[in-house]
Protein backbone atom coordinates (compact mmCIF):
# COMPACT_ATOMS: atom_id res chain seq x y z
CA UNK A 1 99.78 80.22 78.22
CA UNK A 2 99.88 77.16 79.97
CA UNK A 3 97.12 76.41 82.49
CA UNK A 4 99.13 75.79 85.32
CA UNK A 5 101.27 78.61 85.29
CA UNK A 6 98.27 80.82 86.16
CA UNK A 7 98.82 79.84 89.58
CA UNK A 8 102.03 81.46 89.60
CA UNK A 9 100.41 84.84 88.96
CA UNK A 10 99.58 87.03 92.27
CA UNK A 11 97.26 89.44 92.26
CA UNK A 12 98.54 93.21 92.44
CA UNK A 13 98.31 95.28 95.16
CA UNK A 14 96.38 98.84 94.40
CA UNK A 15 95.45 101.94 96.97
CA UNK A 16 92.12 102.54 98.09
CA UNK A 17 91.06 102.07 102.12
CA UNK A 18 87.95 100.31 102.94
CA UNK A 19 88.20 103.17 106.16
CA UNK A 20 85.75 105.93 104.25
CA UNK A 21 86.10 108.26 107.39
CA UNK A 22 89.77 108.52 106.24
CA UNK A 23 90.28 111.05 103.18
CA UNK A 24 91.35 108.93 100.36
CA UNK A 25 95.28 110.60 98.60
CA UNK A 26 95.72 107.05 98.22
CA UNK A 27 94.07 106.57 94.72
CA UNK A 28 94.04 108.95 91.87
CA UNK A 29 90.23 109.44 91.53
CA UNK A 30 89.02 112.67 91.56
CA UNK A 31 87.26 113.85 94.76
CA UNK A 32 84.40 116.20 92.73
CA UNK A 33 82.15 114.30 90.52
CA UNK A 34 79.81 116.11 88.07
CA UNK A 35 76.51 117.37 89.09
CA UNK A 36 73.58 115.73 88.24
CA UNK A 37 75.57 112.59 88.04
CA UNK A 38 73.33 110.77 90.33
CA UNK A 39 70.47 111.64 88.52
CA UNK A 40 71.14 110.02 85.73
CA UNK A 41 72.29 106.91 87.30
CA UNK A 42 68.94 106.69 88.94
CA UNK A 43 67.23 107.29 85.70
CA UNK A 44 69.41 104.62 84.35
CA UNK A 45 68.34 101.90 86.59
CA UNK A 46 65.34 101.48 84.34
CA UNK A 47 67.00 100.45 81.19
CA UNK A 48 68.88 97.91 83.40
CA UNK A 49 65.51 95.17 83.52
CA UNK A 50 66.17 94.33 79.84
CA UNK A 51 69.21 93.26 78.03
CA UNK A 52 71.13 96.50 76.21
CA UNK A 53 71.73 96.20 72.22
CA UNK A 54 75.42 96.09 73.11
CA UNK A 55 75.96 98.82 70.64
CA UNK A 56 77.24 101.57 73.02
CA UNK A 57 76.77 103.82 70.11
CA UNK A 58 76.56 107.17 72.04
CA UNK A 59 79.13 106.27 74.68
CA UNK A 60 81.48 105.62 72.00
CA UNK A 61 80.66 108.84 70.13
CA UNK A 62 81.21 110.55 73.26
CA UNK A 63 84.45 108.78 74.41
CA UNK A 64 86.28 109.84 70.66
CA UNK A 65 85.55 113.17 71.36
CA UNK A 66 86.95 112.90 74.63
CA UNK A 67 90.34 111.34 73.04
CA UNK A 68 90.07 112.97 69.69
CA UNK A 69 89.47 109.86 67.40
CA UNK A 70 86.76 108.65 65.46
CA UNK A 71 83.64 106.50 67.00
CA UNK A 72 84.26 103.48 65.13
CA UNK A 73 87.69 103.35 66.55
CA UNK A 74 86.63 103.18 70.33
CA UNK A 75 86.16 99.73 72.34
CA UNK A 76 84.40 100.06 75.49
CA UNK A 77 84.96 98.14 78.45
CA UNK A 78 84.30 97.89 81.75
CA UNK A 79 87.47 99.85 83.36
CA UNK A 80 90.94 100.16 81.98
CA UNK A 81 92.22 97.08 83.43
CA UNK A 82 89.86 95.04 81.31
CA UNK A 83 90.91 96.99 78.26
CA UNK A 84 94.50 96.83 79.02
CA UNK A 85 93.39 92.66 79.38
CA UNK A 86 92.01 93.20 75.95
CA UNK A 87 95.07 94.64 74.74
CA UNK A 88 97.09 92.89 76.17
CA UNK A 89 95.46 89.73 74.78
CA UNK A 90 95.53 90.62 71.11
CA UNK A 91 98.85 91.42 70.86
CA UNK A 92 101.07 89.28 73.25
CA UNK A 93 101.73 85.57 72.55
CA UNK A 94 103.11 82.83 74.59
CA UNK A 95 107.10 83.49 74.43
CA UNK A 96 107.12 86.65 73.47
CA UNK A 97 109.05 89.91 75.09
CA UNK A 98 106.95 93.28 76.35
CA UNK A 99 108.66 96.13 77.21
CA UNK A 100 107.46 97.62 80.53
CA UNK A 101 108.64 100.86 82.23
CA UNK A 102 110.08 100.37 85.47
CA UNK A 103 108.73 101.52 88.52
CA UNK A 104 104.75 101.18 86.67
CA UNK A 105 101.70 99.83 87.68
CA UNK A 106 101.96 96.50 88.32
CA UNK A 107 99.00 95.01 86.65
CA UNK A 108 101.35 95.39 83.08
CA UNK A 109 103.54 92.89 84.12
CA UNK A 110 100.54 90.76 85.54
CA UNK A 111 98.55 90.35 82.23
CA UNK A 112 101.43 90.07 79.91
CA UNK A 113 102.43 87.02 82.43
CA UNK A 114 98.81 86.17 81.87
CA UNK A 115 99.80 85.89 78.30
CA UNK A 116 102.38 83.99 78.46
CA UNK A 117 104.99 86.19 77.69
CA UNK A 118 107.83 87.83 79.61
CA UNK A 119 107.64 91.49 80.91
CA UNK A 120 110.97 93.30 80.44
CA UNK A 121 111.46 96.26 82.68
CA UNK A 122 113.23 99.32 81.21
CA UNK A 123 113.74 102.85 83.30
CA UNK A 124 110.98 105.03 82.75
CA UNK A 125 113.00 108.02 81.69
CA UNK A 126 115.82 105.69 79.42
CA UNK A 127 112.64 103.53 77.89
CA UNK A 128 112.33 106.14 74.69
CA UNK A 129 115.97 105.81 73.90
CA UNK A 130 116.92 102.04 75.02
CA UNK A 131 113.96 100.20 73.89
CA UNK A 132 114.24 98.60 70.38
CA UNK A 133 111.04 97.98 68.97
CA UNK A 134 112.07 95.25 67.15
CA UNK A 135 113.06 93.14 70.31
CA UNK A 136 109.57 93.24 71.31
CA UNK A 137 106.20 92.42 70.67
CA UNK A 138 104.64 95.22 72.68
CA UNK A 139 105.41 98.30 74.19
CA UNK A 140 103.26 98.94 76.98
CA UNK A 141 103.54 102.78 78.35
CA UNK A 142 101.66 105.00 80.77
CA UNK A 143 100.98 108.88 79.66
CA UNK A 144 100.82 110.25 82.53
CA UNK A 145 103.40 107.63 84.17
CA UNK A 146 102.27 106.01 87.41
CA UNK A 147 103.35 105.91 89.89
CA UNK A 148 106.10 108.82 88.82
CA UNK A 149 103.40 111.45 87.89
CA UNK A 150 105.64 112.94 84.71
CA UNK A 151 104.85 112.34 80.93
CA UNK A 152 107.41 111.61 78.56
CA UNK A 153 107.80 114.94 75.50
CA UNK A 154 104.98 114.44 73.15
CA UNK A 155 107.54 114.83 70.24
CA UNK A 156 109.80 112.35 72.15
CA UNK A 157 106.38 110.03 72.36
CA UNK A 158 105.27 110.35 68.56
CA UNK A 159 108.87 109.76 67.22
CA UNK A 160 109.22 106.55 69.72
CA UNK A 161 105.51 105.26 68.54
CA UNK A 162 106.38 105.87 64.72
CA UNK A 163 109.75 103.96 65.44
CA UNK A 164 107.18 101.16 66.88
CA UNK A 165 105.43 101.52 63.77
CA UNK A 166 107.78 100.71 61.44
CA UNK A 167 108.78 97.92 62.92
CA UNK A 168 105.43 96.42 63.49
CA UNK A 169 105.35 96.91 67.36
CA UNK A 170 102.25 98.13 69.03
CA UNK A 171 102.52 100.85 71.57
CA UNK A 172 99.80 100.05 74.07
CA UNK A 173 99.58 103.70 76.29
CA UNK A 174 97.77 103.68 79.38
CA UNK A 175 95.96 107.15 79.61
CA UNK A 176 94.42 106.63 82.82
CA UNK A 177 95.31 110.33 84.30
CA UNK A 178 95.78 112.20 81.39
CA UNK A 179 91.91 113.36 81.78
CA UNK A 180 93.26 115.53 84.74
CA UNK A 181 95.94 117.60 82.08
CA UNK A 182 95.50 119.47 79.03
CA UNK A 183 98.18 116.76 77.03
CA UNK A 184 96.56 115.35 73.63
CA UNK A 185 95.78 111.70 73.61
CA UNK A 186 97.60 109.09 71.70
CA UNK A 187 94.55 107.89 70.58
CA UNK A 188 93.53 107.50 66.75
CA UNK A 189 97.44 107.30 66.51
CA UNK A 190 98.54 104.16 63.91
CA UNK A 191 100.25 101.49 66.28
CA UNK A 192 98.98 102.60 69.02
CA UNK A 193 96.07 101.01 72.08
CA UNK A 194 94.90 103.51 74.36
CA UNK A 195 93.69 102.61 77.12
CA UNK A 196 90.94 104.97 79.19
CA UNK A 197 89.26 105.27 82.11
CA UNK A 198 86.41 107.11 82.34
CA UNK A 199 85.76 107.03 85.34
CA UNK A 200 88.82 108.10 87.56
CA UNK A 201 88.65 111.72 86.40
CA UNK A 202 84.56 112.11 86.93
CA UNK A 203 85.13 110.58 90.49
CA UNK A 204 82.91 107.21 90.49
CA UNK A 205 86.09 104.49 89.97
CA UNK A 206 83.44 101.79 91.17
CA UNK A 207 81.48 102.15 88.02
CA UNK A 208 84.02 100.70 86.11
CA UNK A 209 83.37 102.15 82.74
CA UNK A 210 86.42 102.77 80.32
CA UNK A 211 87.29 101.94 76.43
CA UNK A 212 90.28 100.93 74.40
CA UNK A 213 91.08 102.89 71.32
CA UNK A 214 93.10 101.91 68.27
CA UNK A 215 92.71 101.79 63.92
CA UNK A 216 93.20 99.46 61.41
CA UNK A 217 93.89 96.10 62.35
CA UNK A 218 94.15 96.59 66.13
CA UNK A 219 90.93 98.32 66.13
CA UNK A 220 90.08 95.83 64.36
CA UNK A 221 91.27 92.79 66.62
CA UNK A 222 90.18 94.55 69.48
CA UNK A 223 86.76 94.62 68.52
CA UNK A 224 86.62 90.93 67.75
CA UNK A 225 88.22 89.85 70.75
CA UNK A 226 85.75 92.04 72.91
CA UNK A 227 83.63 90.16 75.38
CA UNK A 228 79.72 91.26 74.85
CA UNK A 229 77.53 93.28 77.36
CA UNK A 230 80.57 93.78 79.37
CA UNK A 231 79.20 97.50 80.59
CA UNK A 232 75.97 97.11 82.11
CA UNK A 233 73.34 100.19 80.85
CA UNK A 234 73.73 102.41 83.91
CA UNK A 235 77.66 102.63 83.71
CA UNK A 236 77.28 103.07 79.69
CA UNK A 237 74.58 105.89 80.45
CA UNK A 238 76.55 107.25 83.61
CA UNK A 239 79.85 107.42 81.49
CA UNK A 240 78.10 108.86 78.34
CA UNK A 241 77.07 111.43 80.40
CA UNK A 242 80.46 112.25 82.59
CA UNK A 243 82.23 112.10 78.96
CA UNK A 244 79.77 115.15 77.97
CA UNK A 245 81.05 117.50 80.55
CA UNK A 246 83.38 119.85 79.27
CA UNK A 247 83.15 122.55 82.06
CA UNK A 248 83.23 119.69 85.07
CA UNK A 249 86.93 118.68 83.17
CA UNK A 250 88.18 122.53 82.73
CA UNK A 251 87.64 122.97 86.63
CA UNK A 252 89.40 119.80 87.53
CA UNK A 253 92.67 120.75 85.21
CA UNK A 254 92.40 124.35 86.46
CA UNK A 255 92.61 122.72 90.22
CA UNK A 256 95.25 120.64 89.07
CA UNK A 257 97.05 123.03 88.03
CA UNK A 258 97.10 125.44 90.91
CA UNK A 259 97.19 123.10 93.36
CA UNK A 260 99.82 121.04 92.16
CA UNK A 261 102.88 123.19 91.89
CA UNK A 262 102.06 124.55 95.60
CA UNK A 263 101.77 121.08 96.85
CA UNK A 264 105.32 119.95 94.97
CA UNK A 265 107.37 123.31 96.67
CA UNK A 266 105.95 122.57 99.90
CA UNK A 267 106.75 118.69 100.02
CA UNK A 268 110.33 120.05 99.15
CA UNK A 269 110.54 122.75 101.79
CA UNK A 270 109.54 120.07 104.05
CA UNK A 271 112.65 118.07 102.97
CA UNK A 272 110.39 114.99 101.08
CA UNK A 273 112.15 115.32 97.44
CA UNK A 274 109.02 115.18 95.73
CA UNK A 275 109.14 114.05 92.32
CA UNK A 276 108.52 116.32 89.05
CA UNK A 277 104.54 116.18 88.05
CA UNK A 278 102.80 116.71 85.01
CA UNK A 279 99.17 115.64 86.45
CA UNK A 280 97.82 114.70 89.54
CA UNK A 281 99.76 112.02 90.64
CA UNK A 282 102.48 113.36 92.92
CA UNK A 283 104.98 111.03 94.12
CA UNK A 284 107.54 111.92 96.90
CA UNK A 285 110.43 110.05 98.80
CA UNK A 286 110.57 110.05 102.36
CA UNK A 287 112.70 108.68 104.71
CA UNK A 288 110.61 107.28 107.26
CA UNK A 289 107.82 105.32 105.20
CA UNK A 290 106.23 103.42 108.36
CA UNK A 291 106.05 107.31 110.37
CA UNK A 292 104.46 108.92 107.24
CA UNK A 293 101.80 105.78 106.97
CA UNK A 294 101.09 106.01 110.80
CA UNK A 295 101.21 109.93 111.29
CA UNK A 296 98.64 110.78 108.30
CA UNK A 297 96.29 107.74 109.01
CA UNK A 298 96.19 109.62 112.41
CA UNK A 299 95.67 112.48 110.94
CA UNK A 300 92.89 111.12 109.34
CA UNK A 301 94.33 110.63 105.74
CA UNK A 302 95.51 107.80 103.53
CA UNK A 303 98.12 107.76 101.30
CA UNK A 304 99.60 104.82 99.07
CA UNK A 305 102.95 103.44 100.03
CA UNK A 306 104.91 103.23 96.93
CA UNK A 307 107.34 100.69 98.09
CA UNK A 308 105.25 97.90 96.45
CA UNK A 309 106.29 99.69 92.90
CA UNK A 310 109.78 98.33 91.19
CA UNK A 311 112.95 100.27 91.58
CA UNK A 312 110.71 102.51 95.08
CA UNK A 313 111.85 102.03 98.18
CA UNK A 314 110.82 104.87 100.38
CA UNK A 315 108.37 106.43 98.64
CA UNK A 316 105.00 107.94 98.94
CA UNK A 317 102.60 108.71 96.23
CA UNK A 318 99.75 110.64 97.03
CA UNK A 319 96.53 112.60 94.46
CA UNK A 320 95.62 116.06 94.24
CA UNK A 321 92.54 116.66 96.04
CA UNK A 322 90.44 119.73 97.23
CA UNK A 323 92.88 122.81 98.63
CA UNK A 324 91.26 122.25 102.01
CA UNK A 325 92.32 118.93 102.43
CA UNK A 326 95.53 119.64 100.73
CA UNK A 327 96.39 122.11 103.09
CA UNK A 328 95.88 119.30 106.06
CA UNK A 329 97.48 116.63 104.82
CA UNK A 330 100.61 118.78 104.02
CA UNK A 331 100.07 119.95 107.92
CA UNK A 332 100.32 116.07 108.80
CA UNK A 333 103.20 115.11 106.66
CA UNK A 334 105.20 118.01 108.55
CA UNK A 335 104.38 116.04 111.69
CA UNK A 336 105.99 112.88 109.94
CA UNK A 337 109.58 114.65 108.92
C-alpha cells in the first residue's frame, strides 16, 4: 500500500460505553463469565515476570477443540481484529478486489483498505449467489453476520466456500458469535481463515485473546506472517482455561436460545420489525433512532446505534443478556415507540 494513503483510513466506530453504571446491549460480550476465571488470572500474573516460549501449545490444543480442527492448524492472536489483520494481510495485495457483505462490521473494509486493495460491498443475503470467486481475491464473511444477527445455510456456506476453492479464492469467515450457537465452525475447512474470539463468549473482551485458523498453505502463511509474543501469558492462560469450559458454553446457548425468540416476538409486538436471529445479536429497526438512544440511556441501558453500518438507517442492534435485564430494557424500548 502506499504510505500516504494510510492517512486516508479512519478508524471504525464500535459499541461499548465508558458509563459502567449503564448495562452494556451495546456490545455482544457475554454478561456471565466462567467461575473461577479470576483465579486463574491471578495465578497467571506470575508467569508474566519472564518472557513466555511463544509456543501457546495448550491454548492452541484447546482452541481446535473449540472449532473442531487440528492444533497445528490454529494461530493465536491477540483478539479477532488482529487475526482478521493477519488474514487480511496474507491474502490481499495492493490492487486487488475483496468481496465484503454489506451492512458488516466495518473494520473489513478498513484492513483490506489497509492493504491496498478495494472492498466491494455485496448484500448480505445475495453475496452466496452474486459473488464470483474468480473476480476476487478474498471473500471476507461473518458466520453469525453482524450486525444482521442471521447465518447464511451451512450447505449454502460449504457449496459457496468449495466454489472459492476451486477457483483459488480464500474465504476468510469471521466467527466472532458463533460461540453463543450450536452451528459447526468453518474451521479446518480447505480455503478457508477463521477468525475467533475467545473472549466475547467467556465475557472478558478486554483480554483480547483470539486465534486464526486455516490448512495448507494459509495455515501455513499465517503462521509465518504472525507477529511473536503477541498474547501476553495471563490472556494465553485465561483463554486456555475459558476454552476448557464446556458446561459455562451449554448454559450460555441454552440462554440464548430461550431468551432470544421471546425477545424477537416482543420487539415485534412493540411495532420495532426486529430482524430474524440465529445468535445473540438481535438487530431491530425503529423509527425514532435519537428517542430509542435517549429513552434507554435513561433507563439506564445502552444500546448500539446501527446507523453507522452500510445500507442501516434506523436501526438498533442490541445483545442478549440476563432475562432480568432483558425484561427492562424491553420495558424501556416500549417507552421509546
Amino acid at each position: 500500500m502506499d504510505p500516504g494513503s494510510v492517512s486516508d483510513v479512519d478508524h471504525v466506530t464500535h459499541g461499548g460505553t465508558a458509563d459502567h453504571s449503564l448495562v452494556d446491549f451495546s456490545t455482544g460480550s457475554n454478561p456471565e463469565r466462567p467461575s473461577g476465571l479470576a483465579g486463574v488470572y491471578e495465578s497467571a500474573l506470575s508467569t508474566a515476570r519472564r518472557d513466555s516460549l511463544d509456543d501457546c501449545s495448550r491454548f492452541r490444543v484447546a482452541a481446535a477443540a473449540f472449532v473442531g480442527c487440528n492444533p497445528d492448524e490454529v494461530v493465536p492472536a491477540a483478539g479477532v481484529i488482529q487475526a482478521l489483520r493477519l488474514a487480511v494481510g496474507v491474502t490481499v495485495s495492493p490492487g486487488d478486489s475483496v468481496a465484503l457483505p454489506a451492512p458488516c462490521c466495518g473494520e473489513y473494509a478498513r484492513e483490506v483498505r489497509l492493504q491496498g486493495g478495494e472492498p466491494v460491498h455485496v448484500p448480505h443475503d445475495r453475496l452466496l449467489e452474486r459473488v464470483d470467486p474468480a473476480e476476487h481475491a478474498t471473500v471476507i464473511l461473518s458466520y453469525p453476520a453482524n450486525p444482521l444477527g442471521t447465518a447464511y445455510p451451512r450447505a449454502e456456506l460449504r457449496a459457496f466456500i468449495d466454489d472459492c476453492r476451486r477457483a483459488d479464492t480464500p474465504v476468510i469467515v469471521d466467527e466472532t458469535y458463533l460461540g453463543f450457537t450450536r452451528l459447526p465452525s468453518t474451521a479446518g475447512l480447505d480455503g478457508v481463515i477463521a477468525l475467533h474470539s475467545v473472549t466475547n463468549v467467556f465475557g472478558v473482551p478486554s483480554l483480547r485473546a483470539g486465534f486464526a485458523a486455516a490448512t495448507g498453505d494459509l495455515g501455513d502463511r499465517l503462521s509465518r506472517a504472525r507477529c511473536s509474543w503477541v498474547l501476553s501469558s495471563p490472556a494465553v492462560e485465561v483463554a486456555t482455561f475459558c476454552l476448557e469450559q464446556d458446561d459455562f458454553l451449554e448454559a450460555t446457548r441454552d440462554r440464548v436460545e430461550r431468551e432470544r425468540p421471546r425477545i424477537l416476538a416482543e420487539l415485534d409486538r412493540l411495532g420495532y420489525d426486529p430482524h430474524p436471529a440465529d445468535g445473540a445479536l438481535v438487530l431491530f429497526r425503529a423509527a425514532d433512532v435519537d428517542r430509542v438512544l435517549r429513552e434507554t440511556r435513561r433507563r439506564g441501558f445502552a444500546v448500539r446505534d446501527a446507523r453507522d453500518y452500510r445500507r442501516l438507517d434506523s436501526h438498533v442492534r442490541i445483545n442478549v443478556r440476563r432475562p432480568d435485564e432483558n425484561d427492562r430494557l424491553l420495558d424501556a424500548l416500549a417507552e421509546a415507540v
